[in-house]
PDB file of N, CA and C in Angstrom:
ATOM      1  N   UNK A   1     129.767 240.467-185.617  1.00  0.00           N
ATOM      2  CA  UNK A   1     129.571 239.037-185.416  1.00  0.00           C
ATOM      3  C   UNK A   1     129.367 238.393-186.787  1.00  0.00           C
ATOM      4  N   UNK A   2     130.414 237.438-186.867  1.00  0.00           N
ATOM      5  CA  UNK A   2     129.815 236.842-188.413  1.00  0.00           C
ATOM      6  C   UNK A   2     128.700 235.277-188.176  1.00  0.00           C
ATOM      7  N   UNK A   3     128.603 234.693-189.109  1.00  0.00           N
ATOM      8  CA  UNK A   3     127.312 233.730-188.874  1.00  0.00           C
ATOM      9  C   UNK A   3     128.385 232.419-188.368  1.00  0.00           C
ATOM     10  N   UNK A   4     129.685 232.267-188.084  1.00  0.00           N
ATOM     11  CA  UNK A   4     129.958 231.208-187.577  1.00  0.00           C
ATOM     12  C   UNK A   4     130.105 231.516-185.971  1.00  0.00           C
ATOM     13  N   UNK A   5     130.264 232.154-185.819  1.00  0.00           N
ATOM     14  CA  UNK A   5     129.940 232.778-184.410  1.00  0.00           C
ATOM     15  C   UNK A   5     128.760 232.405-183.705  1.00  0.00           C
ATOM     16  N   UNK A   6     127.524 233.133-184.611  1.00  0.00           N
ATOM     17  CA  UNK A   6     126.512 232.878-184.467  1.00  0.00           C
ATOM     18  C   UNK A   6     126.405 231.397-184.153  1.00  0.00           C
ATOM     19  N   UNK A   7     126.525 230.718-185.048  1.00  0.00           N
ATOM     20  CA  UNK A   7     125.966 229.242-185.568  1.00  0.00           C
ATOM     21  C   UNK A   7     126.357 228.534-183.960  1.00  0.00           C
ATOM     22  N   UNK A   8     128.216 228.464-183.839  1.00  0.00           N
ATOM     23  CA  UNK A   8     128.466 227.952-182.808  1.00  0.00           C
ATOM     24  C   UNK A   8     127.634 228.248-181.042  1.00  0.00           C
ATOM     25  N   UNK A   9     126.707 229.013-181.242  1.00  0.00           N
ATOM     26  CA  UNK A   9     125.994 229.273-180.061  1.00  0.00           C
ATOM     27  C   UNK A   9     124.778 228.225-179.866  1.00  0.00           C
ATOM     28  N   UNK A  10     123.814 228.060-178.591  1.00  0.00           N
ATOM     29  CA  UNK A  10     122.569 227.696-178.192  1.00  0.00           C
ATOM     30  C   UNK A  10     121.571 228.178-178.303  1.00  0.00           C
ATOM     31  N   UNK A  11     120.538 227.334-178.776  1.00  0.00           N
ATOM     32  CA  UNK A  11     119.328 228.553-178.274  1.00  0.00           C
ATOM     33  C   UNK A  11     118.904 228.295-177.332  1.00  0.00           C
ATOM     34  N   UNK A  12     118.069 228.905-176.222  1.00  0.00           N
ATOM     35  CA  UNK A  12     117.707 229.072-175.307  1.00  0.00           C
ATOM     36  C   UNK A  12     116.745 229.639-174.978  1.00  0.00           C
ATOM     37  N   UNK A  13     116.246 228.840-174.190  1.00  0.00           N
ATOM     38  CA  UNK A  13     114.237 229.053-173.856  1.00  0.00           C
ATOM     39  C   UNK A  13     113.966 231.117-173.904  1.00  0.00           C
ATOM     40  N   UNK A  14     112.407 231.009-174.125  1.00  0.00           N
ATOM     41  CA  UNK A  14     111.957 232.416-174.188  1.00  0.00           C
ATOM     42  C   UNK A  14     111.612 233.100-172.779  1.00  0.00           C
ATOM     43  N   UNK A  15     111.859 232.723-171.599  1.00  0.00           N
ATOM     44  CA  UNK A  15     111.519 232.730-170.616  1.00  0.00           C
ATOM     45  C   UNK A  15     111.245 234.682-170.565  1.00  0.00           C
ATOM     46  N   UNK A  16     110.039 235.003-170.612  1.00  0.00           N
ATOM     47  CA  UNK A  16     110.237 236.515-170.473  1.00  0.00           C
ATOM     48  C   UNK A  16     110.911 237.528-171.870  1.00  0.00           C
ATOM     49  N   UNK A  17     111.380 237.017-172.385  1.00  0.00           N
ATOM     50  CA  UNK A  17     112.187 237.490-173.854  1.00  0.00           C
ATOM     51  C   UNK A  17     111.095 238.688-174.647  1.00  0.00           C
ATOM     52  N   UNK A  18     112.016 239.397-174.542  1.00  0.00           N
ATOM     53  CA  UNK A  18     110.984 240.948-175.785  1.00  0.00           C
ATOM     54  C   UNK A  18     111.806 240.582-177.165  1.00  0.00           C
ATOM     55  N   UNK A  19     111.303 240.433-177.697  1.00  0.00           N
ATOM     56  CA  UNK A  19     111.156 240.584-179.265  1.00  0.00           C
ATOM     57  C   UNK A  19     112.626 241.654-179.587  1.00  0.00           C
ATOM     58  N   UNK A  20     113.938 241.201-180.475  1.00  0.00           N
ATOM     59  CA  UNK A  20     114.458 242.217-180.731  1.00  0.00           C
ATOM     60  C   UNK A  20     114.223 243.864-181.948  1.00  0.00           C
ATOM     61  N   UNK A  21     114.587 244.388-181.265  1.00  0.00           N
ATOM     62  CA  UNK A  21     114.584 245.355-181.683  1.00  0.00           C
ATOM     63  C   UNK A  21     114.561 245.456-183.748  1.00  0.00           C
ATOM     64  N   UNK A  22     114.696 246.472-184.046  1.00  0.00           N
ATOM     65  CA  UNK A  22     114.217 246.436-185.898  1.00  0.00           C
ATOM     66  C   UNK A  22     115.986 246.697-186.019  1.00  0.00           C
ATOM     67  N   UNK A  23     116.717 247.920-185.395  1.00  0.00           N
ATOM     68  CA  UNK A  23     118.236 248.032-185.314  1.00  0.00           C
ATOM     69  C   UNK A  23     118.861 246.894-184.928  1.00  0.00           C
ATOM     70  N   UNK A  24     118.721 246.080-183.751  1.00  0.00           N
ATOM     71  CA  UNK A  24     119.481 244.716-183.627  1.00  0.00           C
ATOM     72  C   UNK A  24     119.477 243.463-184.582  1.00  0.00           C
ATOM     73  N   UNK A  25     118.259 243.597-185.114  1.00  0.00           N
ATOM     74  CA  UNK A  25     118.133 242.441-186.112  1.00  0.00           C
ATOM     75  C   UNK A  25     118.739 242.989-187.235  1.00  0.00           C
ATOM     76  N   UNK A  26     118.569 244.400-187.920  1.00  0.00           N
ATOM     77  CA  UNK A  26     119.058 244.132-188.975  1.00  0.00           C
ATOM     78  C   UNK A  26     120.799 244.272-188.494  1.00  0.00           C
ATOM     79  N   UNK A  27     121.606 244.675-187.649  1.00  0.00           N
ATOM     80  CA  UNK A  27     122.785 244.185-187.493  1.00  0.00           C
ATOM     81  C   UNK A  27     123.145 242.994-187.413  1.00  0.00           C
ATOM     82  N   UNK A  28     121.820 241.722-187.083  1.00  0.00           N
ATOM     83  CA  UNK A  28     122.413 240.530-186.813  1.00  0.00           C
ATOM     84  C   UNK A  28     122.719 240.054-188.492  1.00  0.00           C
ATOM     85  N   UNK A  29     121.115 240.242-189.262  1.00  0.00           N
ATOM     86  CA  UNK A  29     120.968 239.907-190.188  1.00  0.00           C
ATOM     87  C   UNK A  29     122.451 240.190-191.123  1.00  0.00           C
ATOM     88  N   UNK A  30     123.161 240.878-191.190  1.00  0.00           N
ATOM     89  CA  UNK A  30     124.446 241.145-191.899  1.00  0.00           C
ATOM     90  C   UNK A  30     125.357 240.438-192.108  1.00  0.00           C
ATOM     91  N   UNK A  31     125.478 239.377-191.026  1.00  0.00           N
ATOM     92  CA  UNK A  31     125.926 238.402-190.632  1.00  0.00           C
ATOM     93  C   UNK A  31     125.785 236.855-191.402  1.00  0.00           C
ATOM     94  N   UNK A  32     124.465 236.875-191.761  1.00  0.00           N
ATOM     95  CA  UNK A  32     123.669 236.277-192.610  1.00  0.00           C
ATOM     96  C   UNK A  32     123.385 236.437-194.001  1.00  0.00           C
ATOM     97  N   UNK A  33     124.660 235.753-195.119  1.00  0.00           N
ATOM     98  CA  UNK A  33     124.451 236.525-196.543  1.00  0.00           C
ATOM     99  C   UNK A  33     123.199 235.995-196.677  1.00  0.00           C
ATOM    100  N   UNK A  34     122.714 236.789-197.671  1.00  0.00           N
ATOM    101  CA  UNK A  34     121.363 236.431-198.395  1.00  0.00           C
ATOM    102  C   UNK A  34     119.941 235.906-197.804  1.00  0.00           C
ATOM    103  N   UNK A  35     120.034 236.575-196.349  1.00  0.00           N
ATOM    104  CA  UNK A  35     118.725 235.991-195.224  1.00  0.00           C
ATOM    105  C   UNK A  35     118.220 237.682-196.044  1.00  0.00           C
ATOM    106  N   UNK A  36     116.896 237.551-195.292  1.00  0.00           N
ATOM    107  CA  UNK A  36     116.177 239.050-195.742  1.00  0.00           C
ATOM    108  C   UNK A  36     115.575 239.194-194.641  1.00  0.00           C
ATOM    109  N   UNK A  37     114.683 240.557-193.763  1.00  0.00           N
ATOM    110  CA  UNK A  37     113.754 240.754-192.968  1.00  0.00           C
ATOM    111  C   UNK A  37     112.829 240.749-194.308  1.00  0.00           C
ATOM    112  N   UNK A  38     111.682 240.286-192.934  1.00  0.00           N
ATOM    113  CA  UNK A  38     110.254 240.235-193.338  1.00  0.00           C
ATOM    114  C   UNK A  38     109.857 241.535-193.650  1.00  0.00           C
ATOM    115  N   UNK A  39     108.784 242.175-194.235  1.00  0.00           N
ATOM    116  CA  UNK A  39     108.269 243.288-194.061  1.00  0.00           C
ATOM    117  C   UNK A  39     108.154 244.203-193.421  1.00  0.00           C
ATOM    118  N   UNK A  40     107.108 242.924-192.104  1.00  0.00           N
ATOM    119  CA  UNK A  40     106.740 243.559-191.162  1.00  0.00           C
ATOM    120  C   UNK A  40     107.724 243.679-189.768  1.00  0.00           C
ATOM    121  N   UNK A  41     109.110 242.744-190.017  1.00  0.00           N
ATOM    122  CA  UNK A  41     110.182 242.707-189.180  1.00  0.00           C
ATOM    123  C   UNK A  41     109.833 241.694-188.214  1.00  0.00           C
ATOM    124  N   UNK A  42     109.125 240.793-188.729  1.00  0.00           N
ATOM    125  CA  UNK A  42     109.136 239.504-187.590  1.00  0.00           C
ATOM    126  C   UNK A  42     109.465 238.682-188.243  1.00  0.00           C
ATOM    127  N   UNK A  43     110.062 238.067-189.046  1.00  0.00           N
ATOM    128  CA  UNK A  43     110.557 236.694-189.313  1.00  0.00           C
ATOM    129  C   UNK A  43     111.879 236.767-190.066  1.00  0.00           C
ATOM    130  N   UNK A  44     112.933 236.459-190.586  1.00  0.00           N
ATOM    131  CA  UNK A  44     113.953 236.365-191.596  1.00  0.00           C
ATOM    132  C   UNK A  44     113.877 235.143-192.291  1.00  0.00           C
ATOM    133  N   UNK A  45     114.049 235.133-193.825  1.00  0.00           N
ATOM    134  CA  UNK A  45     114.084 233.952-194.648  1.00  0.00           C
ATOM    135  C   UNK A  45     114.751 233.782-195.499  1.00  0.00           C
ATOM    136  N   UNK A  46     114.888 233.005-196.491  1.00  0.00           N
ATOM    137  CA  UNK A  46     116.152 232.166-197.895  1.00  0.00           C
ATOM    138  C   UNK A  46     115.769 231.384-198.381  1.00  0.00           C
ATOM    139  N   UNK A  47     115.684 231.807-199.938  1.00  0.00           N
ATOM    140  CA  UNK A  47     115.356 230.779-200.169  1.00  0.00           C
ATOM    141  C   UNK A  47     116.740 229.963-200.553  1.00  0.00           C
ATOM    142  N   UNK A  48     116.894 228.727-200.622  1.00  0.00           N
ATOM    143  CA  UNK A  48     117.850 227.728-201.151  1.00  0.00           C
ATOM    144  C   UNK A  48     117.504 226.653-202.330  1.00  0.00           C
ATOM    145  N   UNK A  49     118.584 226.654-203.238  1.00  0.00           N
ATOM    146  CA  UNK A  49     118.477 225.766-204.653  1.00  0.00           C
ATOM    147  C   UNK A  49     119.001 224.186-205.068  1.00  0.00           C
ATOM    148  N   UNK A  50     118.619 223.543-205.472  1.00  0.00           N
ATOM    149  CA  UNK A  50     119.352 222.157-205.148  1.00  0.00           C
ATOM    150  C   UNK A  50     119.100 221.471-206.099  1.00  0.00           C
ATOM    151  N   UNK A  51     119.899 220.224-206.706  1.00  0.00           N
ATOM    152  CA  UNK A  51     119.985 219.951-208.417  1.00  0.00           C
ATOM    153  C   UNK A  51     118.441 218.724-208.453  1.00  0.00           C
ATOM    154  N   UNK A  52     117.670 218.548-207.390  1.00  0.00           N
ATOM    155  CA  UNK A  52     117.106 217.251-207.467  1.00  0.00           C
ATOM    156  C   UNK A  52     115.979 217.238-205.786  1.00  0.00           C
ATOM    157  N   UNK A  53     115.389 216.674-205.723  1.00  0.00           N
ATOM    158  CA  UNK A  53     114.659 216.699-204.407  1.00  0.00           C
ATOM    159  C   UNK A  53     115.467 215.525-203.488  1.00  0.00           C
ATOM    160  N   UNK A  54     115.955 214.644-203.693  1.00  0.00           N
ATOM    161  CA  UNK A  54     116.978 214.191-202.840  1.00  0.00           C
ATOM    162  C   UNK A  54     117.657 215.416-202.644  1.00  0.00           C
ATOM    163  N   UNK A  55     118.165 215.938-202.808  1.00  0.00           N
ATOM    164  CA  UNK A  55     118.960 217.059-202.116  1.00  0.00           C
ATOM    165  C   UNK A  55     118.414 217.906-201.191  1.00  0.00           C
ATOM    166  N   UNK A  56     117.243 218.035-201.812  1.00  0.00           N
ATOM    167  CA  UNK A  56     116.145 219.051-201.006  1.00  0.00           C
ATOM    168  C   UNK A  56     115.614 218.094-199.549  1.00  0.00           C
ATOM    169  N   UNK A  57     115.475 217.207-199.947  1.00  0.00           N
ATOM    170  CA  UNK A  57     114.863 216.401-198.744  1.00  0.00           C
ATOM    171  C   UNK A  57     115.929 216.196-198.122  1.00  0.00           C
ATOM    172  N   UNK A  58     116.930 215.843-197.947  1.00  0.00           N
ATOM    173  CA  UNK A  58     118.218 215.984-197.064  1.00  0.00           C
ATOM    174  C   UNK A  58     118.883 217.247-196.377  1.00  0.00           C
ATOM    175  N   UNK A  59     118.619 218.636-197.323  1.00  0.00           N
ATOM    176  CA  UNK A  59     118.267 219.483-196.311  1.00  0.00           C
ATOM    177  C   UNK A  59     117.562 219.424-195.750  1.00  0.00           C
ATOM    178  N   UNK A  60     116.122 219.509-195.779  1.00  0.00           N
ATOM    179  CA  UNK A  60     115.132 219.393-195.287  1.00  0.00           C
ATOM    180  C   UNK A  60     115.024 218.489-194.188  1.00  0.00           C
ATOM    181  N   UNK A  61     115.634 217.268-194.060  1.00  0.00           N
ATOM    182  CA  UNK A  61     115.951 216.603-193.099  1.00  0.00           C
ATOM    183  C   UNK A  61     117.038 216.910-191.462  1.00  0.00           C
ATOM    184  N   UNK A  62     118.124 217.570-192.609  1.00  0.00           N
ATOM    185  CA  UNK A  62     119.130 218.191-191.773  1.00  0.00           C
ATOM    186  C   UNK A  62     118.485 218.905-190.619  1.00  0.00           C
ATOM    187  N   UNK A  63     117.648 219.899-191.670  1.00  0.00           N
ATOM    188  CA  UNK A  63     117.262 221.473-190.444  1.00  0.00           C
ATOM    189  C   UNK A  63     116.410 220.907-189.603  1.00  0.00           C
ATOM    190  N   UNK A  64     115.552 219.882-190.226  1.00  0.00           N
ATOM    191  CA  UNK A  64     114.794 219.162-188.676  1.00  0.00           C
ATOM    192  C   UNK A  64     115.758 218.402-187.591  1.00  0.00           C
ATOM    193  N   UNK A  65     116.465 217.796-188.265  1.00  0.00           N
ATOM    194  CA  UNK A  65     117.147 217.241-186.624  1.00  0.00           C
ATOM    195  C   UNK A  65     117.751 218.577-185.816  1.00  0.00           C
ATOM    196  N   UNK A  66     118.510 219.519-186.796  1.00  0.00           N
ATOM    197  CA  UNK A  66     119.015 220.222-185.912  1.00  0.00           C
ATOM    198  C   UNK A  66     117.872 221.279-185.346  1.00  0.00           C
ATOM    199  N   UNK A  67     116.842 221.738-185.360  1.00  0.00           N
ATOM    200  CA  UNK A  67     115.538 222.342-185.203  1.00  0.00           C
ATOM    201  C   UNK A  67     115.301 221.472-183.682  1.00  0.00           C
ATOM    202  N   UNK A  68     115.110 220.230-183.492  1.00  0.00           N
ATOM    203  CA  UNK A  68     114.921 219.719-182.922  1.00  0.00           C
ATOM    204  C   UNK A  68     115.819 219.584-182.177  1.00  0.00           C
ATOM    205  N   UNK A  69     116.563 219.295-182.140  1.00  0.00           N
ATOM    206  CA  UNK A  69     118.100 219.558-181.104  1.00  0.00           C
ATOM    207  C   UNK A  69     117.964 220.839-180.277  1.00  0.00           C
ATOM    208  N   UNK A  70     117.769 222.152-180.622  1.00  0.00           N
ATOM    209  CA  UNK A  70     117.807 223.811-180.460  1.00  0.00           C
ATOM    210  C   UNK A  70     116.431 223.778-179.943  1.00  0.00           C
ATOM    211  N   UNK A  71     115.440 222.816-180.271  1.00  0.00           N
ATOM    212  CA  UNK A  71     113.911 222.670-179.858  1.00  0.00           C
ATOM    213  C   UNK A  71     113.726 224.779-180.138  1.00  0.00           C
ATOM    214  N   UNK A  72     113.971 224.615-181.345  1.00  0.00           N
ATOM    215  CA  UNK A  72     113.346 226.049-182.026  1.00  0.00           C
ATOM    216  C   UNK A  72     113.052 225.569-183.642  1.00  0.00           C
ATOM    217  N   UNK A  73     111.939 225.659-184.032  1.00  0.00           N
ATOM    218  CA  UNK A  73     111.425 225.235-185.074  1.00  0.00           C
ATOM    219  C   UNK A  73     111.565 226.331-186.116  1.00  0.00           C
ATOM    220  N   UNK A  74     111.533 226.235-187.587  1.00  0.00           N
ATOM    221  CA  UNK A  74     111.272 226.974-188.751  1.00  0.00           C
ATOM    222  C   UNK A  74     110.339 226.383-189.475  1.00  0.00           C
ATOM    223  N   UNK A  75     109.854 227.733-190.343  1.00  0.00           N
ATOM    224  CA  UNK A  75     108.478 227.348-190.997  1.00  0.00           C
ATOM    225  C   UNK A  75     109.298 226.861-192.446  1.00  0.00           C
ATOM    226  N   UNK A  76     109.223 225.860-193.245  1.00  0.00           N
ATOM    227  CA  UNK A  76     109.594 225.444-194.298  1.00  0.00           C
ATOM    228  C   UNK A  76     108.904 225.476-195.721  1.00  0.00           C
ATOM    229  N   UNK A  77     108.845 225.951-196.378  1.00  0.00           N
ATOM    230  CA  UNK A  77     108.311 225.397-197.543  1.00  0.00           C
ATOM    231  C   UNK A  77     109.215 224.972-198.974  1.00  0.00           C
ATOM    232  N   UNK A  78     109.016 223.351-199.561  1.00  0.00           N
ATOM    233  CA  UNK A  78     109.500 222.656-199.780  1.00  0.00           C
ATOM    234  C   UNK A  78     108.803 222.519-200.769  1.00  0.00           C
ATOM    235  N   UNK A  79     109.689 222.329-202.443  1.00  0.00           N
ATOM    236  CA  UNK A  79     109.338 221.977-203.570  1.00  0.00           C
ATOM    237  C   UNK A  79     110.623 221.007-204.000  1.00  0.00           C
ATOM    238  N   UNK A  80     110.424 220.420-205.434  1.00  0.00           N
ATOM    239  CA  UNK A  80     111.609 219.727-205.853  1.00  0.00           C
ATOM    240  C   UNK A  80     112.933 219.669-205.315  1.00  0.00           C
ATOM    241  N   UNK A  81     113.054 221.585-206.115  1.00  0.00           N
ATOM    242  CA  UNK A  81     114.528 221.479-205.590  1.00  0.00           C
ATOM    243  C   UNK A  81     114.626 222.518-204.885  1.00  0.00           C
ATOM    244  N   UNK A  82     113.799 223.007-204.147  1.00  0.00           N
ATOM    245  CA  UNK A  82     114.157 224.383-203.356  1.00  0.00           C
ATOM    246  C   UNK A  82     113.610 224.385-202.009  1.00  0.00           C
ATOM    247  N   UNK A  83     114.047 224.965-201.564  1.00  0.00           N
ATOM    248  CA  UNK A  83     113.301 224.847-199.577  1.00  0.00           C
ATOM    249  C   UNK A  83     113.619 226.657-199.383  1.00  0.00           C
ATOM    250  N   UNK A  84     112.705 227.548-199.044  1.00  0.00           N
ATOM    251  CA  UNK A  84     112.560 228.115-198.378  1.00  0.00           C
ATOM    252  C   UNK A  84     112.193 228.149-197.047  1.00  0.00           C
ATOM    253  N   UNK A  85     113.242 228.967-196.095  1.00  0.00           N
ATOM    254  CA  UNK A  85     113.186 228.699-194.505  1.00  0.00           C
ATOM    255  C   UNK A  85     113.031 230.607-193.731  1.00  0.00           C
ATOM    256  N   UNK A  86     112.223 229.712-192.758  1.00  0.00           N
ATOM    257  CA  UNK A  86     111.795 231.170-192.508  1.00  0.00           C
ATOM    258  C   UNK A  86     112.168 230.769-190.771  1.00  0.00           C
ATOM    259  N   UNK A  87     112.199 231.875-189.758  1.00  0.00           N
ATOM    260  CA  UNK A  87     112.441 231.489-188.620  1.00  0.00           C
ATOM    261  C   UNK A  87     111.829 233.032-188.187  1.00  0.00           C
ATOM    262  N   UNK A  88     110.751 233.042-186.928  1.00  0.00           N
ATOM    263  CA  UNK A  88     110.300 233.642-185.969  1.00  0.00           C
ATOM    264  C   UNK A  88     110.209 233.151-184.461  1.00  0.00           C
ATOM    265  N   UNK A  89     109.641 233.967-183.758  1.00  0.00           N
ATOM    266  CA  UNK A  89     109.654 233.519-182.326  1.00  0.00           C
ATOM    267  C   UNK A  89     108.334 233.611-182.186  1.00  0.00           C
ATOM    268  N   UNK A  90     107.416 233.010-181.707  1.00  0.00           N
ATOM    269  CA  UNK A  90     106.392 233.084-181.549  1.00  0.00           C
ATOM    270  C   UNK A  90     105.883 233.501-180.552  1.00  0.00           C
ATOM    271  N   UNK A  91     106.673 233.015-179.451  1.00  0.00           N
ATOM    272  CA  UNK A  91     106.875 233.374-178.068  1.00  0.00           C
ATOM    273  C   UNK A  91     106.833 235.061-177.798  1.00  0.00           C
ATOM    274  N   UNK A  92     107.509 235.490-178.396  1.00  0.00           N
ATOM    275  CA  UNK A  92     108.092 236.953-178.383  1.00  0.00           C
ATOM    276  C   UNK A  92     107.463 237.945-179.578  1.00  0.00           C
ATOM    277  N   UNK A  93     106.654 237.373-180.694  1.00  0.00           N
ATOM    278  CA  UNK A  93     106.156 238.242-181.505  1.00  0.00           C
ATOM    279  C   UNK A  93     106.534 238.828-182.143  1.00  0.00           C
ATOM    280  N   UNK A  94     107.936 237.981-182.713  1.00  0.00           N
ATOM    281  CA  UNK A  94     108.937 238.503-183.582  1.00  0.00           C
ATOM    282  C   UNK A  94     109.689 237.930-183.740  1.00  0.00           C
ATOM    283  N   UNK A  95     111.080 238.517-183.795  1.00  0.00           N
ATOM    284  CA  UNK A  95     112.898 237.446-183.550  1.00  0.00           C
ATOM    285  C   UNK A  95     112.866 237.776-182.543  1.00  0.00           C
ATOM    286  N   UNK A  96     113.933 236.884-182.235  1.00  0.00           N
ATOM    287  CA  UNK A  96     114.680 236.376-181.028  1.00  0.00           C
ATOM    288  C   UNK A  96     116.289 236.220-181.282  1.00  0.00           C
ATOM    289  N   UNK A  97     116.935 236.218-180.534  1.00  0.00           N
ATOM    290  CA  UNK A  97     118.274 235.465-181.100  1.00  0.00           C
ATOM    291  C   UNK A  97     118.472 233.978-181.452  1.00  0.00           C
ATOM    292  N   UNK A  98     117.653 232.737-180.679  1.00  0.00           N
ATOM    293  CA  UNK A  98     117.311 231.966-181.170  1.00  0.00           C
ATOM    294  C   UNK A  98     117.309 231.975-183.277  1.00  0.00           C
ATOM    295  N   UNK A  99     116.190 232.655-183.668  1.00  0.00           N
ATOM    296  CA  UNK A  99     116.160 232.827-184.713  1.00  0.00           C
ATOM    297  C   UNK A  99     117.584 233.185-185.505  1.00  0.00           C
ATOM    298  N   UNK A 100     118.057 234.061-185.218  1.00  0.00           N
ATOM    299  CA  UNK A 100     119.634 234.688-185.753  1.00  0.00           C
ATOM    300  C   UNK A 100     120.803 233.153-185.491  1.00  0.00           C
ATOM    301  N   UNK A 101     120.773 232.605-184.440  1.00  0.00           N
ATOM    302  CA  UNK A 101     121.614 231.258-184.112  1.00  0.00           C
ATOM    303  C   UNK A 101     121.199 230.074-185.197  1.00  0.00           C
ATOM    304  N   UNK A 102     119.734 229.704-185.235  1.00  0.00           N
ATOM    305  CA  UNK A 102     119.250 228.881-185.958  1.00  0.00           C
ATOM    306  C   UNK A 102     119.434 229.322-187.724  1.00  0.00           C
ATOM    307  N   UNK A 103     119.503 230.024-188.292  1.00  0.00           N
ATOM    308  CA  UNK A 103     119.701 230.560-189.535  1.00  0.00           C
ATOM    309  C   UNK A 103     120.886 230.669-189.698  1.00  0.00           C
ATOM    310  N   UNK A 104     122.051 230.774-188.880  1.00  0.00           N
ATOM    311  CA  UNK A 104     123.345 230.478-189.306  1.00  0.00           C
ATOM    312  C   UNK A 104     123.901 228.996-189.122  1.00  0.00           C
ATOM    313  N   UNK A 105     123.064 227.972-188.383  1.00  0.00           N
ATOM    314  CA  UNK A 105     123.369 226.776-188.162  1.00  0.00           C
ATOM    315  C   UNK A 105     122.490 226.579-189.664  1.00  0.00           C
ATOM    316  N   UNK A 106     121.668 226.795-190.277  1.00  0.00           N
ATOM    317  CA  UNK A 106     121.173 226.618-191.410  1.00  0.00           C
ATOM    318  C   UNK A 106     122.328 226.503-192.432  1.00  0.00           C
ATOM    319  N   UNK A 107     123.230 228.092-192.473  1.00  0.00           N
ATOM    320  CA  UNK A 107     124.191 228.338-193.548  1.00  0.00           C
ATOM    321  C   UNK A 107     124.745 227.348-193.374  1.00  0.00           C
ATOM    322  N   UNK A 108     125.181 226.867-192.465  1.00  0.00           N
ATOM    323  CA  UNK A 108     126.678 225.861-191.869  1.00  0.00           C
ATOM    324  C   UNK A 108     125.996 224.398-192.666  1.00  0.00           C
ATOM    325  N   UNK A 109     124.801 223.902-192.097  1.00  0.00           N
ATOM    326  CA  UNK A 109     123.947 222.519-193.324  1.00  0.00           C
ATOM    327  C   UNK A 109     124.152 222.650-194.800  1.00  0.00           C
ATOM    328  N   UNK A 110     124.237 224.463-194.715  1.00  0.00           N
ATOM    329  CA  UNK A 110     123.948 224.346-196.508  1.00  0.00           C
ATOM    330  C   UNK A 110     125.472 224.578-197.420  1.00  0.00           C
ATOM    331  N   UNK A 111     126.340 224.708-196.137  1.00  0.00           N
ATOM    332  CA  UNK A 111     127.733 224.642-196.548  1.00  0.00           C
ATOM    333  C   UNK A 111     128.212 225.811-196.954  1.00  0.00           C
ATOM    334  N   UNK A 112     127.601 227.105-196.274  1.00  0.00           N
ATOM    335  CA  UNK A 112     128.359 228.138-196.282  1.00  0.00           C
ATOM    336  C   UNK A 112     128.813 228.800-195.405  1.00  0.00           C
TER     337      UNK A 112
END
């Protein structure tokens, strides 16, 4: 599966959802240049670079509408020119596919 695949999908409520597996994620993650697992295998993140904070804040803007659209949130942290994005499930105590969908709709904002 590559990340436009991904991207073009929904997310969809946690209704009951187990946490994927440490083998499924990192196959999703592959999909995803330059995402990383967490340590502990609950979250994936990136950081991203940008010439100015207008740029940054317009990503930053982007991933919220579309966050909000998917009503699946990421944890952000935001300087000048850089935004690191992180995505877990909270619900589930880990990833989700949610997470894997939302991080390639990320690439697709950031134009890759």
């Amino acid at each position: 599966m590559d990340h436009a695949s991904l991207a073009a999908q929904q997310c969809h409520p946690r209704n009951g959802e187990q946490a994927l597996d440490n083998a499924k994620a990192k196959e999703l993650l592959a999909a995803l240049p330059g995402w990383k697992l967490a340590e502990d295998g609950n979250a994936i993140g990136k950081a991203f670079r940008f010439e100015d904070f207008y740029e940054t804040l317009g990503f930053v803007n982007a991933i919220g509408w579309m966050a909000n659209q998917q009503d699946h949130h990421p944890d952000l942290e935001v300087g000048y020119n850089r935004c690191v994005v992180r995505w877990s499930t909270h619900d589930v105590g880990g990833l989700s596919m949610n997470d894997f969908i939302c991080a390639a709709k990320v690439e697709q904002i950031a134009g890759g």
